[in-house]
Protein backbone atom coordinates (compact mmCIF):
# COMPACT_ATOMS: atom_id res chain seq x y z
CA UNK A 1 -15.24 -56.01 39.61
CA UNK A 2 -15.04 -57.16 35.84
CA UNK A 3 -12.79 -54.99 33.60
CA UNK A 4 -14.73 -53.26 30.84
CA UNK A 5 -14.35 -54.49 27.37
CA UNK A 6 -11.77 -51.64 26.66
CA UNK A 7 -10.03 -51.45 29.18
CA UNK A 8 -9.86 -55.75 29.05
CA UNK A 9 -6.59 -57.26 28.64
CA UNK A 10 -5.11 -60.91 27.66
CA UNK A 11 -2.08 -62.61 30.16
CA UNK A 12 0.35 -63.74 26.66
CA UNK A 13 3.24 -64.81 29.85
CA UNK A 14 4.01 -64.88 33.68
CA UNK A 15 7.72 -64.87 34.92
CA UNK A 16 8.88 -65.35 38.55
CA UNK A 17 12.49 -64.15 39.17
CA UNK A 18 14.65 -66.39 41.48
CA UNK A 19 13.32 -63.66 44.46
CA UNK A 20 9.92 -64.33 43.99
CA UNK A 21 9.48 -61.41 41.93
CA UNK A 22 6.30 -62.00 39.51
CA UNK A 23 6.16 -60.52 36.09
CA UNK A 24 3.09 -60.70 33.87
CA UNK A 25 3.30 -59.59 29.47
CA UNK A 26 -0.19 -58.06 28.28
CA UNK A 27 -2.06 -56.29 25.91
CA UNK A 28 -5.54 -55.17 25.12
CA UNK A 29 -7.79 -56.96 23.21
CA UNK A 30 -9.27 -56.54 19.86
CA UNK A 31 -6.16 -54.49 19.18
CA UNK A 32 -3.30 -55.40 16.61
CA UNK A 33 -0.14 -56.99 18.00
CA UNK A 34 2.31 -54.78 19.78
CA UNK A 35 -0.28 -51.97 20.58
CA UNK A 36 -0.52 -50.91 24.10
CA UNK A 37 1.76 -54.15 25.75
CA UNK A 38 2.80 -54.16 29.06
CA UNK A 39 5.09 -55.81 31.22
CA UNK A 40 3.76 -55.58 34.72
CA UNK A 41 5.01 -56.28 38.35
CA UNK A 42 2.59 -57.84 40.19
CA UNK A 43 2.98 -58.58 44.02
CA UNK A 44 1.70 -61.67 44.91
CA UNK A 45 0.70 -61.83 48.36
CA UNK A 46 -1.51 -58.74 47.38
CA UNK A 47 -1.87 -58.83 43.98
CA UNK A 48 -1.14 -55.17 43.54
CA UNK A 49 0.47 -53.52 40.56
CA UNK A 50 4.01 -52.37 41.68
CA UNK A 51 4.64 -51.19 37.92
CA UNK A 52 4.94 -51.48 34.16
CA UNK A 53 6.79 -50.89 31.70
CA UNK A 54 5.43 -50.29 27.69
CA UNK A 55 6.96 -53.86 25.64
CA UNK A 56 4.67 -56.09 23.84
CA UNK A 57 5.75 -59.76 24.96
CA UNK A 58 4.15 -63.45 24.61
CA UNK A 59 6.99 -65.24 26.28
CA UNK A 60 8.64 -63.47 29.17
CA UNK A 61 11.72 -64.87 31.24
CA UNK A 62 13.96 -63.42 33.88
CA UNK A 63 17.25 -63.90 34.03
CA UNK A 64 19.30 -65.00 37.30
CA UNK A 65 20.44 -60.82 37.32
CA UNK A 66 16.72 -60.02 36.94
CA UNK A 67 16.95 -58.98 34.03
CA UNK A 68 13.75 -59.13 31.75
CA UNK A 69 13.89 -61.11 28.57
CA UNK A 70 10.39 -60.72 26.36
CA UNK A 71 9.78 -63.01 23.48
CA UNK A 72 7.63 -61.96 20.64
CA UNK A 73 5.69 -64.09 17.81
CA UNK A 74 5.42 -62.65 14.04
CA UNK A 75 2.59 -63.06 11.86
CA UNK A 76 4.44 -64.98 9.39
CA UNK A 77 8.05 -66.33 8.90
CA UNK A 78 9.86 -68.87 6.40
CA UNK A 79 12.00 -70.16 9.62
CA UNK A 80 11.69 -73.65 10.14
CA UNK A 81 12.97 -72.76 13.86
């Protein structure tokens, strides 16, 4: 089945905790940044979406306590980092 064009999103980031646990950061397309991102909980033998939660991320890590740490890019900085 192939998502319809609104309801289409774009994988910014995957995560897998130290369990196995796999986290993916997304967000519609065609929509400005930070509107309607999602972590999500994916299980990966099944591929079946064990939740979200609302956080608009393009690099996502976990932490060794599993804790969720979500990166995000701005449109424009004067950091040199």
């Amino acid at each position: 089945m192939r998502a319809s064009r609104s309801t289409a999103r774009t994988v910014f980031s995957v995560a897998i905790s130290d369990k196995g646990d796999v986290y993916v950061g997304t967000q519609p397309r065609d929509v400005p940044f930070g509107v309607d991102g999602y972590i999500v909980k994916v299980d990966p033998a099944s591929g079946k979406l064990l939740g979200k939660a609302p956080a608009p991320t393009h690099q996502l890590s976990v932490g060794p306590d599993g804790g969720l740490y979500p990166g995000i890019r701005v449109d424009k900085t004067d950091s040199v980092l």
